[in-house]
C-alpha atoms as a PDB file:
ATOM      1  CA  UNK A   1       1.217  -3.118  -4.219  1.00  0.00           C
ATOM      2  CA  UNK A   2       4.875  -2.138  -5.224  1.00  0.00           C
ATOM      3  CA  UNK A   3       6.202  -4.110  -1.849  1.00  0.00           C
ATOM      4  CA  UNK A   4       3.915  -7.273  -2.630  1.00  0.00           C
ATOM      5  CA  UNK A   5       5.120  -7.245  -6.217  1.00  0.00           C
ATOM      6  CA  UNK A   6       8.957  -7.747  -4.798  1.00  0.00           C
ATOM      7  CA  UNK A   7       8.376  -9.704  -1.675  1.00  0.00           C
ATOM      8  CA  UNK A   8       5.436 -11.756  -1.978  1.00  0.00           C
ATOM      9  CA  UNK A   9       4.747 -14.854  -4.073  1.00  0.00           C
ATOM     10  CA  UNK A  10       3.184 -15.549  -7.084  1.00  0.00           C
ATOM     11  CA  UNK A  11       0.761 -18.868  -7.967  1.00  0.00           C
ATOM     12  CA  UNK A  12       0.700 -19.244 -11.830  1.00  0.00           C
ATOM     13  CA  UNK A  13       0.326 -15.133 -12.784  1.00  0.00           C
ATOM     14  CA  UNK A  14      -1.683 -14.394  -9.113  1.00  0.00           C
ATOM     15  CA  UNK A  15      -0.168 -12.446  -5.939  1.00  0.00           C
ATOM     16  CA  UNK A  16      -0.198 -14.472  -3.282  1.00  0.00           C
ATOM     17  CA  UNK A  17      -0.139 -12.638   0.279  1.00  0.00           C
ATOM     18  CA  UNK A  18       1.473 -13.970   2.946  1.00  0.00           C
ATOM     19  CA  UNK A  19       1.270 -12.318   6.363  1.00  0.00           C
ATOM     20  CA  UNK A  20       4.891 -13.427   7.370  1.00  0.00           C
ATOM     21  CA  UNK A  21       6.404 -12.385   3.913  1.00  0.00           C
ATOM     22  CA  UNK A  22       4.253  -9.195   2.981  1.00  0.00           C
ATOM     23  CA  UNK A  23       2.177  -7.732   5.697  1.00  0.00           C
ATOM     24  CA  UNK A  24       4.287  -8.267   8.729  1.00  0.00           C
ATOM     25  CA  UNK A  25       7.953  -7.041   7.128  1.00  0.00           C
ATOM     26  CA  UNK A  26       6.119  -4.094   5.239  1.00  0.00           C
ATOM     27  CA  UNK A  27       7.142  -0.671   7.353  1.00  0.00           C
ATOM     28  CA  UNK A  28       4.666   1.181   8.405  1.00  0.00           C
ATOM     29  CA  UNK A  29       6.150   4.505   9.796  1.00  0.00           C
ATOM     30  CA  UNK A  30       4.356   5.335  12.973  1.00  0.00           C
ATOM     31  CA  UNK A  31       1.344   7.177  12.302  1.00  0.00           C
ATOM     32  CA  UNK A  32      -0.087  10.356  13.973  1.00  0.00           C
ATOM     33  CA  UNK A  33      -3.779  10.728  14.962  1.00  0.00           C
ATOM     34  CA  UNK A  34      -4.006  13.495  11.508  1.00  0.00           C
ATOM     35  CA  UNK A  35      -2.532  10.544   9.776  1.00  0.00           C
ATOM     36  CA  UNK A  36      -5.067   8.134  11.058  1.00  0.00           C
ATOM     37  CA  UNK A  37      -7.362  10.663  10.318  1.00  0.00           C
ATOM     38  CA  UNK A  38      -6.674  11.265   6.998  1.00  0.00           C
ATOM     39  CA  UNK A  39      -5.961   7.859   5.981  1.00  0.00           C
ATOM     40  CA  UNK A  40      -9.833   6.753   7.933  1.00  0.00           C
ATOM     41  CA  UNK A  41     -11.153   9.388   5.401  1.00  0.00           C
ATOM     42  CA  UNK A  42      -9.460   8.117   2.030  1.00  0.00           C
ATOM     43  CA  UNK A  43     -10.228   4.549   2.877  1.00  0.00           C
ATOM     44  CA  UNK A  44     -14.139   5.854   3.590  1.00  0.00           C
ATOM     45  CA  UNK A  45     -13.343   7.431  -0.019  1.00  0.00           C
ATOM     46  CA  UNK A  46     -13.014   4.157  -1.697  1.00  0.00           C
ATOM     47  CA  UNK A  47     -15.816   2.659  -0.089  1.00  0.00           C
ATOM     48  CA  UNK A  48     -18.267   4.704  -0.735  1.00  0.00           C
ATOM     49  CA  UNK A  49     -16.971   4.745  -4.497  1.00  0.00           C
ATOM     50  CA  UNK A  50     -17.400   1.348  -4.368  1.00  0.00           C
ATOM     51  CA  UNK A  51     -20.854   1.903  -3.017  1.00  0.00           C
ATOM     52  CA  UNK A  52     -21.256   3.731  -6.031  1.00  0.00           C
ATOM     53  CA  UNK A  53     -21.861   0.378  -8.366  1.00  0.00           C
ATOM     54  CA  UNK A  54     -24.186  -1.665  -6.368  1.00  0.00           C
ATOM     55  CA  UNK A  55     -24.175  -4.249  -9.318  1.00  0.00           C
ATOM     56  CA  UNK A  56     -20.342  -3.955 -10.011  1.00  0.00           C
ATOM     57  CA  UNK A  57     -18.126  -7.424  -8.485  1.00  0.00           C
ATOM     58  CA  UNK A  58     -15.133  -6.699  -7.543  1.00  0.00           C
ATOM     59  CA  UNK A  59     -13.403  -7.740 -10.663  1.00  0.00           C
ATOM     60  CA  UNK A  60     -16.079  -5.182 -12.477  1.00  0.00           C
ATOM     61  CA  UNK A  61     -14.496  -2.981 -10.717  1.00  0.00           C
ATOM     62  CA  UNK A  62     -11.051  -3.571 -10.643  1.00  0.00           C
ATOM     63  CA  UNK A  63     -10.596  -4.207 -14.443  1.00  0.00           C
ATOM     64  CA  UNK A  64      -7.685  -1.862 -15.099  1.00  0.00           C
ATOM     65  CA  UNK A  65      -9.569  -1.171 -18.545  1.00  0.00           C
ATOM     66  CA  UNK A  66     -13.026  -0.100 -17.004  1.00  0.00           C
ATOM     67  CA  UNK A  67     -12.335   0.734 -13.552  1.00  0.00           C
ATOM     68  CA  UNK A  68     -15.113   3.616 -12.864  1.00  0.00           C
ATOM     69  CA  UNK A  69     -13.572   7.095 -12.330  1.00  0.00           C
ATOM     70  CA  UNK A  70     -14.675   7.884  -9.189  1.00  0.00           C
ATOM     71  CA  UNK A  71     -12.988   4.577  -7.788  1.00  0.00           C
ATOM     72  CA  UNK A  72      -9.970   5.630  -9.775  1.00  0.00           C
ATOM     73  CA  UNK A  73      -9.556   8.846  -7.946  1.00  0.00           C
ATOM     74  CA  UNK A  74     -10.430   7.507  -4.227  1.00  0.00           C
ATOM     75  CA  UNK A  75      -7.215   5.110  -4.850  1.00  0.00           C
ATOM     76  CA  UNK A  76      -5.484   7.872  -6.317  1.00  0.00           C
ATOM     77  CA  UNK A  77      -5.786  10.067  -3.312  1.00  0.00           C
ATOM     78  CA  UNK A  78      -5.400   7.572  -1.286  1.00  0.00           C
ATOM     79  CA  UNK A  79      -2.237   6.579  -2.748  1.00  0.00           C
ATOM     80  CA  UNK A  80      -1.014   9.947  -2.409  1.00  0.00           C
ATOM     81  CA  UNK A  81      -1.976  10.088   1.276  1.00  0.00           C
ATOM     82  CA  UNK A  82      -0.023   6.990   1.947  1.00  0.00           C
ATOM     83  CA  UNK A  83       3.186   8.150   0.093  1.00  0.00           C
ATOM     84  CA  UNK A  84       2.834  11.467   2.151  1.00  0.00           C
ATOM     85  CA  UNK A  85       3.068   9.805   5.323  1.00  0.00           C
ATOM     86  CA  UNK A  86       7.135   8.544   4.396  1.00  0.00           C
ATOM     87  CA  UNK A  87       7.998  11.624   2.614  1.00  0.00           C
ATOM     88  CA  UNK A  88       6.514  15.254   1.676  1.00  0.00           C
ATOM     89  CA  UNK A  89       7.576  14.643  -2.365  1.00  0.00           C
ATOM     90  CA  UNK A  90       5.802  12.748  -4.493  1.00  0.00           C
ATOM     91  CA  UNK A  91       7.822   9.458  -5.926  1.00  0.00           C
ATOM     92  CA  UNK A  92       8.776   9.356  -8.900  1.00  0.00           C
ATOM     93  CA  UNK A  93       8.709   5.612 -10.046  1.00  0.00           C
ATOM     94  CA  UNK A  94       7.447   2.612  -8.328  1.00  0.00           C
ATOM     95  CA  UNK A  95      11.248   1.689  -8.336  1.00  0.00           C
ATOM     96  CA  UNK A  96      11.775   4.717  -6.016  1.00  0.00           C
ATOM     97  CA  UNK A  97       9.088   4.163  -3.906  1.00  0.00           C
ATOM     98  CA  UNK A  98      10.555   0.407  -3.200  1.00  0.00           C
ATOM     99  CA  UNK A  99      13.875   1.667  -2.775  1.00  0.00           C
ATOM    100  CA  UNK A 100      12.697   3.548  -0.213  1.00  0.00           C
ATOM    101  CA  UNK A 101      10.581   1.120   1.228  1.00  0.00           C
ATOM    102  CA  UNK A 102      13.492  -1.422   1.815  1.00  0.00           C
ATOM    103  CA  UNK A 103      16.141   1.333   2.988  1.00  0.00           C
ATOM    104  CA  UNK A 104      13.007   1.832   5.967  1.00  0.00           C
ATOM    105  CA  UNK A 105      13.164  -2.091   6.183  1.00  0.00           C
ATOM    106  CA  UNK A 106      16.523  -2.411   6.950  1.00  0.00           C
ATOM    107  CA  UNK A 107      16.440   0.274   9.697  1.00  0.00           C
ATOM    108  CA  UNK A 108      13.587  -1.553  11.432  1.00  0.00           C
ATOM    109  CA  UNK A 109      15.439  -4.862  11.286  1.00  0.00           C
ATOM    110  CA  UNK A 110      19.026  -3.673  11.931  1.00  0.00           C
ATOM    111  CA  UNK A 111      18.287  -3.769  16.015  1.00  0.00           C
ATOM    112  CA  UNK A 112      17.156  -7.360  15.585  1.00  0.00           C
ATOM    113  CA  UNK A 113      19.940  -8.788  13.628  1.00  0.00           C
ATOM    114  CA  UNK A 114      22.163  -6.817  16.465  1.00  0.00           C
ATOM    115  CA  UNK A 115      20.261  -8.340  18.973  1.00  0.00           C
ATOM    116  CA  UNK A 116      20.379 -12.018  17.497  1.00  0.00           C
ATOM    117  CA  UNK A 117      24.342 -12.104  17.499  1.00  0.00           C
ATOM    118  CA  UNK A 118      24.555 -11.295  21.397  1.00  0.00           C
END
């Protein structure tokens, strides 16, 4: 969420994702089979939390106010996985974690801008 926030759109107050401006520039490091792993087991996490509140929609469950716990904590360890797989310490502001983010960006796109001026 802290790369769509500075590189995707917004209509009126609403993300808006775009697959050329969000999904396809974010940098994914390259992920080990443990990583897979671990992330395949987080993302079960949330699921089943979901699962959870069969009578919940989605914006029952997602209202930052009365999100249940057990969702709260399957994104929250999920979260942490996902920040584990750039760097063994935690970030310490979403500011840091998008630093970081776009410093990994401009490594991946480096070789292309190189490769565009020959």
């Amino acid at each position: 969420m802290a790369w769509l926030r500075q590189v995707g759109g917004r209509l009126k107050s609403d993300y808006r994702y775009s697959i050329g401006m969000v999904y396809n520039t974010f940098p994914w490091p390259d992920l080990t089979a443990r990583a897979k792993a671990m992330l395949t087991k987080t993302g079960q996490a949330i699921l089943d939390a979901r699962a959870n509140h069969p009578g919940a929609t989605l914006a029952d469950l997602y209202d930052p106010d009365a999100m249940p716990p057990d969702l709260r904590g399957a994104h929250r360890a999920n979260d942490r996985a996902v920040d584990k797989l750039y760097r063994k310490r935690p970030f310490d502001s979403e500011r840091e974690r998008v630093e970081h983010l776009f410093a990994l960006y401009e490594k991946l796109r480096a070789p292309l801008i190189r490769a565009g001026r020959k």
